[in-house]
Protein backbone atom coordinates (compact mmCIF):
# COMPACT_ATOMS: atom_id res chain seq x y z
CA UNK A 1 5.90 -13.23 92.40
CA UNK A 2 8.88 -15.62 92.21
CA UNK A 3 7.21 -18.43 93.18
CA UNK A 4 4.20 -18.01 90.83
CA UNK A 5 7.16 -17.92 88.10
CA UNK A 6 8.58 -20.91 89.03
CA UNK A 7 5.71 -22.68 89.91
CA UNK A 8 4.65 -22.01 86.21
CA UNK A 9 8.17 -23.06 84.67
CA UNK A 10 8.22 -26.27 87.12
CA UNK A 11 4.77 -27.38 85.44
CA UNK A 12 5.49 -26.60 81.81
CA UNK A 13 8.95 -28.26 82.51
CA UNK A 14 7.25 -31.42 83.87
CA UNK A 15 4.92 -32.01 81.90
CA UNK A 16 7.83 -32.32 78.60
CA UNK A 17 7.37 -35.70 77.55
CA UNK A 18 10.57 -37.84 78.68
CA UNK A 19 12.63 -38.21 75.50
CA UNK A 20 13.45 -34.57 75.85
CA UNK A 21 15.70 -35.76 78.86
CA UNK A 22 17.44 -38.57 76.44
CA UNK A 23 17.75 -35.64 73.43
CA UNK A 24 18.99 -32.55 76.05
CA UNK A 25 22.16 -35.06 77.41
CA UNK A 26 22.57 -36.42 74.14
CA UNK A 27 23.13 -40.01 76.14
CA UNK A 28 26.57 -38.98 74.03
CA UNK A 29 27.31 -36.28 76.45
CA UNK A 30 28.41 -34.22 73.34
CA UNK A 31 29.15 -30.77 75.49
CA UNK A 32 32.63 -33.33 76.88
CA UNK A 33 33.49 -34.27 73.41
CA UNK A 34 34.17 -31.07 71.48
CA UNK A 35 35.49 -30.14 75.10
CA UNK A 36 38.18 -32.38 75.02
CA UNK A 37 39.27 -31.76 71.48
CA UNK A 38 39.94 -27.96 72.71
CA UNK A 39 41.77 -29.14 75.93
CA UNK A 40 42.91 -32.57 76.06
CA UNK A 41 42.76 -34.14 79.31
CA UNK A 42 45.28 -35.39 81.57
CA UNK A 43 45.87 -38.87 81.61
CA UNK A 44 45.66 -41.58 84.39
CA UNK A 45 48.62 -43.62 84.91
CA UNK A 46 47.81 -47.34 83.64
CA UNK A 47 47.78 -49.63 86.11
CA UNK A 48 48.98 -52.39 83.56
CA UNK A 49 51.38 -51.81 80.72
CA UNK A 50 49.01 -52.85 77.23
CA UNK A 51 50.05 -53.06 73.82
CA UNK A 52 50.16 -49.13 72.15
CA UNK A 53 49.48 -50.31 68.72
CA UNK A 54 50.07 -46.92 66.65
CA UNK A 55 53.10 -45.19 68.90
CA UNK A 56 55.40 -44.69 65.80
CA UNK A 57 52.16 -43.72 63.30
CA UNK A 58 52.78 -39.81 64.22
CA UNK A 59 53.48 -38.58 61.36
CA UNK A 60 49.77 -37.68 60.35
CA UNK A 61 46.35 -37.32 61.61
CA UNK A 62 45.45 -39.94 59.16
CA UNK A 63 47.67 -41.63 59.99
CA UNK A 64 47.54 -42.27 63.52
CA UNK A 65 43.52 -42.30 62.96
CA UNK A 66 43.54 -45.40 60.61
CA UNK A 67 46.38 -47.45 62.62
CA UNK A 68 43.87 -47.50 65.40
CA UNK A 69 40.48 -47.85 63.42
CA UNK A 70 42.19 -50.68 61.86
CA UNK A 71 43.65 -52.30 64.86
CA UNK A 72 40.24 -52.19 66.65
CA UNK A 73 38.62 -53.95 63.38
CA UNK A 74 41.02 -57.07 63.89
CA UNK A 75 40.40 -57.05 67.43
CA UNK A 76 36.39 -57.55 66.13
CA UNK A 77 37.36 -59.58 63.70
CA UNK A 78 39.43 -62.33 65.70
CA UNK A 79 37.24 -61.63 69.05
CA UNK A 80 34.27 -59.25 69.52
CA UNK A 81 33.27 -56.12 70.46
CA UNK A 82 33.56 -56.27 73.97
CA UNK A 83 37.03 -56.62 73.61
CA UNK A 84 37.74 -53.55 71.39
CA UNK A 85 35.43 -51.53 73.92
CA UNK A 86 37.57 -52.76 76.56
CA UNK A 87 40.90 -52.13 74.79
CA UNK A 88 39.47 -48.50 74.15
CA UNK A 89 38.88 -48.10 77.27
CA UNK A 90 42.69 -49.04 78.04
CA UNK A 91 43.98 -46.76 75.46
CA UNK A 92 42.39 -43.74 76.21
CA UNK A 93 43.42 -44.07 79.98
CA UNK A 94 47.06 -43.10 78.93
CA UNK A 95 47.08 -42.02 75.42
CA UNK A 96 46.25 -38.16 74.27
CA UNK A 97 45.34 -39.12 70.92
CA UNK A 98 42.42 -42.03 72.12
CA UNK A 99 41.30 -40.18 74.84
CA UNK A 100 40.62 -36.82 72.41
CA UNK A 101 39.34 -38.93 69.75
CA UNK A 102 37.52 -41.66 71.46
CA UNK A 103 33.79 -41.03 70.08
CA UNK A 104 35.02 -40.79 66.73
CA UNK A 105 36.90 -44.23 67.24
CA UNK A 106 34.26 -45.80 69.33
CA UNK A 107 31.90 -44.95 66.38
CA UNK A 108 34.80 -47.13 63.78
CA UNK A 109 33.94 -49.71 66.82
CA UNK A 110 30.19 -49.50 66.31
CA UNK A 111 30.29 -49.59 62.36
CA UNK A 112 32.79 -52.35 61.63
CA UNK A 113 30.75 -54.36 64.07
CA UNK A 114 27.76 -53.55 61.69
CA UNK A 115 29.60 -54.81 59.05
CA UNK A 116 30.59 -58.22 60.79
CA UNK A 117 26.88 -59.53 62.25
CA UNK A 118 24.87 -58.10 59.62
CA UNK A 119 21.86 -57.30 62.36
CA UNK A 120 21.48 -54.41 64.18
CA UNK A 121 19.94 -56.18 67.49
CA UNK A 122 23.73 -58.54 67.29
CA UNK A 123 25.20 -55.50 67.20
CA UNK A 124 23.63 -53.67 70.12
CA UNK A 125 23.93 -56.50 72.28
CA UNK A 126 27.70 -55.72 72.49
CA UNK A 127 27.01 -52.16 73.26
CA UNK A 128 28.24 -50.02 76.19
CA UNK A 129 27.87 -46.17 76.65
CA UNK A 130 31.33 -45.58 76.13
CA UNK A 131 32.60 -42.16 74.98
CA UNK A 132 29.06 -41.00 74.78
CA UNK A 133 27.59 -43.81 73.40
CA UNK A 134 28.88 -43.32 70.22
CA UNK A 135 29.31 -47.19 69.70
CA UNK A 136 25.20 -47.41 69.09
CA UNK A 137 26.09 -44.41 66.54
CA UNK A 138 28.91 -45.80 64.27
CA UNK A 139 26.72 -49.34 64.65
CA UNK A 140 23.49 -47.52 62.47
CA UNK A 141 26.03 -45.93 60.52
CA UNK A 142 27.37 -49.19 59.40
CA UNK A 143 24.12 -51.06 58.89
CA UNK A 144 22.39 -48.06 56.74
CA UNK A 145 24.52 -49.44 54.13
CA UNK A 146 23.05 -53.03 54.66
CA UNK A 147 19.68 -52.13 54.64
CA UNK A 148 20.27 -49.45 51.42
CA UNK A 149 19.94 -45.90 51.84
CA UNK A 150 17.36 -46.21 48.88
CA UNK A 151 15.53 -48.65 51.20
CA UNK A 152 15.94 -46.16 54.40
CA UNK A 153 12.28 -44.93 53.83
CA UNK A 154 9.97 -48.45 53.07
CA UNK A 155 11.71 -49.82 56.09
CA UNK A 156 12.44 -46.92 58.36
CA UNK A 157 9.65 -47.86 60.61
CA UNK A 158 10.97 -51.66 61.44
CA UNK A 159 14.75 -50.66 61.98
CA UNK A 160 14.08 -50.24 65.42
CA UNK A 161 11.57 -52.74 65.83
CA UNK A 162 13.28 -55.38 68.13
CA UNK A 163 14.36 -52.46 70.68
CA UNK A 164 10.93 -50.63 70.74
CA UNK A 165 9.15 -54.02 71.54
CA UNK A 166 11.57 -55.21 74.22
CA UNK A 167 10.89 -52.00 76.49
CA UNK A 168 9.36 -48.87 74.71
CA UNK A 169 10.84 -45.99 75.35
CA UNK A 170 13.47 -47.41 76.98
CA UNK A 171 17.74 -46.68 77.05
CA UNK A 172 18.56 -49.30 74.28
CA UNK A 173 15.20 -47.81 72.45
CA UNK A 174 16.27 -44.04 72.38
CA UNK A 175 20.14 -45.66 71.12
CA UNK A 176 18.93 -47.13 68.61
CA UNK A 177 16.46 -44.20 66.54
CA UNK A 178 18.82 -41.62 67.88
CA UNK A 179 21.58 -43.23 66.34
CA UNK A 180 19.52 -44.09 63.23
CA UNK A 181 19.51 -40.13 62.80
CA UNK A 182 23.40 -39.44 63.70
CA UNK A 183 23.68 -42.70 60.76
CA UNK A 184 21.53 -40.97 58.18
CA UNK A 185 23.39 -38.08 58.34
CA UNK A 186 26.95 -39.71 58.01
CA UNK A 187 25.74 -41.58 54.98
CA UNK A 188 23.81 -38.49 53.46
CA UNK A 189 27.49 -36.94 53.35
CA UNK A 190 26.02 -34.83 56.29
CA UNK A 191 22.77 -33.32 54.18
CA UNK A 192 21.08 -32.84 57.56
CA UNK A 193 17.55 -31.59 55.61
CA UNK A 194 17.81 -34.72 53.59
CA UNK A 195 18.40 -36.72 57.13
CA UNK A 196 15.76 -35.09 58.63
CA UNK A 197 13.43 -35.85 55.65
CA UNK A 198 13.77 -39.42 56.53
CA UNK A 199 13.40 -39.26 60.35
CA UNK A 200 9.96 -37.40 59.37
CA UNK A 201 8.82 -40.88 58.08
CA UNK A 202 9.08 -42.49 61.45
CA UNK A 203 5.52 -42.69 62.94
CA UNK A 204 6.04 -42.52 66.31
CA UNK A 205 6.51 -39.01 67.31
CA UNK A 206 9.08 -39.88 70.04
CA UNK A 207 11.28 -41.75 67.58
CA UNK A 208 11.13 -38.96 65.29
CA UNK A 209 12.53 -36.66 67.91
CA UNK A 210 14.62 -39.02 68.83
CA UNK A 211 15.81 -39.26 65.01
CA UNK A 212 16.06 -35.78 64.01
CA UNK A 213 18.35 -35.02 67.59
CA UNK A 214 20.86 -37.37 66.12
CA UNK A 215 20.67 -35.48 63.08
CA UNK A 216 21.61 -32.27 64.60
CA UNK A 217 24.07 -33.64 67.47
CA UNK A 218 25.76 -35.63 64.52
CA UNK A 219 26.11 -32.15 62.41
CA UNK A 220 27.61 -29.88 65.70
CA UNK A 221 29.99 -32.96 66.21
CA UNK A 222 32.01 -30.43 64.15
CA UNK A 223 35.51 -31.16 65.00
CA UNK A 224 37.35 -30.27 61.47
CA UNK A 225 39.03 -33.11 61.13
CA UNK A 226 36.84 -36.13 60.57
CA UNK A 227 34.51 -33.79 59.07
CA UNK A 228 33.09 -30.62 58.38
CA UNK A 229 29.22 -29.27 59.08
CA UNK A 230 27.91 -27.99 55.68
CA UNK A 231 24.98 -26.16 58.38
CA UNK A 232 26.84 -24.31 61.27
CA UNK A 233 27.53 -20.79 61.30
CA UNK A 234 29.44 -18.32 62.88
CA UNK A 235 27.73 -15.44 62.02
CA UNK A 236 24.17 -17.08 62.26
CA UNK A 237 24.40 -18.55 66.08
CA UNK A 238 20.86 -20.09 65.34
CA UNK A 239 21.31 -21.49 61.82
CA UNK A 240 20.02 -24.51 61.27
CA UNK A 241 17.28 -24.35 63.83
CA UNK A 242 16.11 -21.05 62.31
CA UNK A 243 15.96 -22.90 59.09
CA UNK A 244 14.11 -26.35 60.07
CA UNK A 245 10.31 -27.06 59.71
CA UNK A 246 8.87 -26.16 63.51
CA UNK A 247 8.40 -29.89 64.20
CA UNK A 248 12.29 -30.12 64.21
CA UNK A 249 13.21 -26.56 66.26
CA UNK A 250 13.03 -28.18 70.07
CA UNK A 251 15.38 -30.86 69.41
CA UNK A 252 17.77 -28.59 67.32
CA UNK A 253 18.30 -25.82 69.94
CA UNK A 254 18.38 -28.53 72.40
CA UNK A 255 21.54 -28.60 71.16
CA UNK A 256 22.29 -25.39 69.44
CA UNK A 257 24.71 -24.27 72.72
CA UNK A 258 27.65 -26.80 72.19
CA UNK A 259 28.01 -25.00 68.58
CA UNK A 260 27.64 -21.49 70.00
CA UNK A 261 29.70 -21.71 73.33
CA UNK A 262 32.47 -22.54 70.92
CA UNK A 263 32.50 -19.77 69.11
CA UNK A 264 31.88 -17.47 72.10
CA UNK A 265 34.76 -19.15 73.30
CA UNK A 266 32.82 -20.81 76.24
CA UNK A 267 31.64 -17.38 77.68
CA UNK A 268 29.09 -18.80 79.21
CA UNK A 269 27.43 -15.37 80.41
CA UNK A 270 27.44 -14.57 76.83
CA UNK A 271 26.08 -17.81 75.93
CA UNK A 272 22.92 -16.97 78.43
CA UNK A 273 22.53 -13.90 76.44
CA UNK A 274 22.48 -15.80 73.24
CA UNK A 275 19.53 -18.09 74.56
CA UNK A 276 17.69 -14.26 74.71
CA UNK A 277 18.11 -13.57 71.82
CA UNK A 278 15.99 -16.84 70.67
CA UNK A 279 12.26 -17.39 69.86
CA UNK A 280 10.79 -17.33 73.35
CA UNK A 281 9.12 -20.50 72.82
CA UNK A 282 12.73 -22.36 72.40
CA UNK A 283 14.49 -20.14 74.92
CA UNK A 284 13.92 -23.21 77.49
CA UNK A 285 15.35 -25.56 75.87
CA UNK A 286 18.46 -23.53 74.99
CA UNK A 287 18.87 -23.23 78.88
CA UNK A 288 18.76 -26.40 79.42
CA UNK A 289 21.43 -27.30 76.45
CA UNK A 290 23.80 -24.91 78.57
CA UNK A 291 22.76 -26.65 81.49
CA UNK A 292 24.05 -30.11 79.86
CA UNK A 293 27.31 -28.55 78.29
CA UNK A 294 28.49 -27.00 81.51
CA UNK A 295 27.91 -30.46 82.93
CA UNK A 296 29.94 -32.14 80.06
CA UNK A 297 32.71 -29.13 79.75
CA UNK A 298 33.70 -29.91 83.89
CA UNK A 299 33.34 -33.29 84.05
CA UNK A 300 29.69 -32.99 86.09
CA UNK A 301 31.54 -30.82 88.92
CA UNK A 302 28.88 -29.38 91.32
CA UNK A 303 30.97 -26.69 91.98
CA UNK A 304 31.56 -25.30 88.21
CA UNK A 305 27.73 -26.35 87.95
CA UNK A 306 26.77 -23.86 90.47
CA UNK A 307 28.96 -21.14 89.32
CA UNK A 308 28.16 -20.64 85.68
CA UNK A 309 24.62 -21.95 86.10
CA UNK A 310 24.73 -19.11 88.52
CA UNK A 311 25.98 -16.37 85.88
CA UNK A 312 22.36 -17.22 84.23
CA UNK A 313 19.56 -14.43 84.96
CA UNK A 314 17.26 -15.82 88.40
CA UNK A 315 14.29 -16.77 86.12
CA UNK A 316 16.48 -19.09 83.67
CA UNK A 317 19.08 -21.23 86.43
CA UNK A 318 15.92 -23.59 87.48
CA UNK A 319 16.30 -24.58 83.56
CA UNK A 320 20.25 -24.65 83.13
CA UNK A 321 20.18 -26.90 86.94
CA UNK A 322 18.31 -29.08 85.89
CA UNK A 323 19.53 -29.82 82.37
CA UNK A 324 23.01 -30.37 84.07
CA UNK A 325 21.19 -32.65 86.60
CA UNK A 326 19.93 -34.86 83.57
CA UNK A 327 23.28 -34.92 82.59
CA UNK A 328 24.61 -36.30 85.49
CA UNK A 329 22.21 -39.00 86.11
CA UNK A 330 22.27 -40.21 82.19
CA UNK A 331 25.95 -40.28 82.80
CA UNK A 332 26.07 -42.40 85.67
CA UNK A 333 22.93 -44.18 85.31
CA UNK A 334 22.12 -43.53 88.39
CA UNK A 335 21.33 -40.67 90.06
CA UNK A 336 23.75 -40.23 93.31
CA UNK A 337 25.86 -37.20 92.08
CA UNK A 338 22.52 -35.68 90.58
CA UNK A 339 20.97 -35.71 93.85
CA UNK A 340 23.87 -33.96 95.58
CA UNK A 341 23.66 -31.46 92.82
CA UNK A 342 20.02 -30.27 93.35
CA UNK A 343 20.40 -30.56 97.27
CA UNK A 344 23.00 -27.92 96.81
CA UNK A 345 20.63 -25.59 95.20
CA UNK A 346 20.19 -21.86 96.68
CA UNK A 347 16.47 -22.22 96.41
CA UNK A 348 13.63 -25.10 97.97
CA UNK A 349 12.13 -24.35 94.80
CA UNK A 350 14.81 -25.23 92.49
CA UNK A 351 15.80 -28.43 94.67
CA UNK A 352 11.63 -30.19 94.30
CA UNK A 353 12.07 -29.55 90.58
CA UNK A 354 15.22 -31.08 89.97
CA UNK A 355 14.75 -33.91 91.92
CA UNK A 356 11.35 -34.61 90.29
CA UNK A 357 13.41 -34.06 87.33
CA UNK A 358 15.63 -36.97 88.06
CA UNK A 359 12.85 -39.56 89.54
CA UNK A 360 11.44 -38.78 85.50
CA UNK A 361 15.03 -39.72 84.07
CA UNK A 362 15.55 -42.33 86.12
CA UNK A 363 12.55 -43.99 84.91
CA UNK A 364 13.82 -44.69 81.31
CA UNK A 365 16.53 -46.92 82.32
């Protein structure tokens, strides 16, 4: 009986088309990000003394947040973006308030850029996956402007143009439309129906998913400082998805968990429960979305994978494995770790899946 089971979920999992993998990590790793906020890290002893630009601006959040966003934008200015991605880097290595705040920051990195080369492809070119990715974020939310948000929809289909015909499908492809959605929704004052609106012009299908997951990983980026979600509940563990047109459920409760896991307080037993409780035709894809947040939450430990996968009932772990094990390969871009993961699995079934899972991943870079 169990294998008939999971020889049914390993086909209807497979046959997913592959930007589910990019919108299920979130390339961002978003599940690390609100993680961190919670419980900053410790910090790694610099090997080199650098400059510490804001020590003495403490006496704020603003503060502090605007010394660095406007150090980084003179680093631009007099050099380029490699070097404020580098300096980042630096920062966050041995200072709390980089290291908790580094997408948010990485994002100033991405938009001020934007604003200096005036082209999106420029722009990109200078892009690293730093603090999940959010560089290729801040960079569409800075050239949304250029372009016109009154302009979005009469040009929404060429934005991405130079990325989709250099390799479909590919890494820099998925950045750039799933950062066009995490863009819209900055510069819509975070209307996500309004963002989504827009995505729904794109006519590619992929892009559009691609599009409307930035809108809803941009709106659960929720940390209540640099912004507020006007469409996350408390009471309503499934509002928005409940709420958006049924093209625009899957990639909303593929990332649904990292708002609910914080309000259950990261019971993640109680966050399996909550994927129950869904429409059985998104109940996958919530699975998986725990999957990628335990992955993010432990810093893509096998051990803490295979625990609180574990806690899931025997019919859902196949989905929460593997949607750490995409997490883990986006990650590293490769998939070495990944691979340990699945061979660890309790079950031959489980390991075939996830590894076919990660030969599929692996593919888009």
């Amino acid at each position: 009986m169990m294998k008939k089971i999971f020889s049914k979920l390993k086909a209807k999992h497979l046959k997913k088309k592959f930007f589910n993998f990019f919108i299920a990590t979130g390339l961002i790793l978003l599940a690390t990000f609100l993680y961190l906020l919670i419980n900053p890290p410790k910090l790694v002893k610099p090997k080199n003394n650098i400059e510490k630009p804001c020590e003495n601006k403490k006496t704020s959040f603003k503060e502090e947040f605007d010394c660095y966003e406007n150090y980084f934008e003179d680093i631009i200015a007099k050099k380029d973006p490699t070097h404020s991605l580098q300096t980042l880097e630096q920062l966050s290595a041995e200072t709390p308030f980089v290291k908790s705040y580094c997408h948010p920051l990485v994002h100033s990195i991405g938009r001020f850029s934007a604003k200096r080369f005036q082209d999106i492809s420029q722009t990109f070119s200078f892009g690293k996956e730093t603090c999940w990715s959010g560089y290729y974020h801040g960079a569409m939310e800075g050239y949304i402007p250029i372009i016109g948000i009154e302009n979005i929809n009469s040009s929404i289909n060429e934005i991405c143009a130079s990325q989709k015909s250099a390799e479909k499908y590919s890494f820099d492809h998925y950045n750039c439309v799933h950062g066009l959605g995490h863009g819209l929704t900055a510069n819509l004052d975070y209307e996500i129906f309004e963002a989504l609106d827009h995505c729904d012009k794109l006519i590619d299908t992929w892009e559009r998913d691609s599009c409307s997951g930035g809108v809803f990983m941009e709106n659960i980026v929720n940390d209540g400082v640099n912004h507020n979600s006007k469409y996350l509940k408390n009471d309503d563990l499934e509002y928005p998805c409940n709420a958006a047109l049924e093209r625009f459920k899957n990639p909303c409760y593929l990332m649904q968990s990292s708002h609910f896991l914080k309000v259950l307080s990261y019971d993640y037993k109680k966050g399996f429960e909550q994927c129950e409780r869904f429409n059985r035709n998104y109940q996958s894809s919530c699975f998986q979305s725990i999957g990628r947040d335990i992955s993010g939450n432990y810093l893509r430990s096998i051990e803490k994978t295979l625990e609180l996968c574990g806690l899931a009932k025997e019919e859902h772990q196949l989905l929460c494995f593997t949607g750490a094990a995409k997490d883990f390969t986006f990650n590293d871009r490769n998939s070495l770790k990944s691979r340990q993961l699945c061979e660890s699995l309790p079950e031959e079934m489980y390991k075939e899946s996830c590894l076919n899972v990660i030969s599929q991943v692996e593919s888009t870079f």
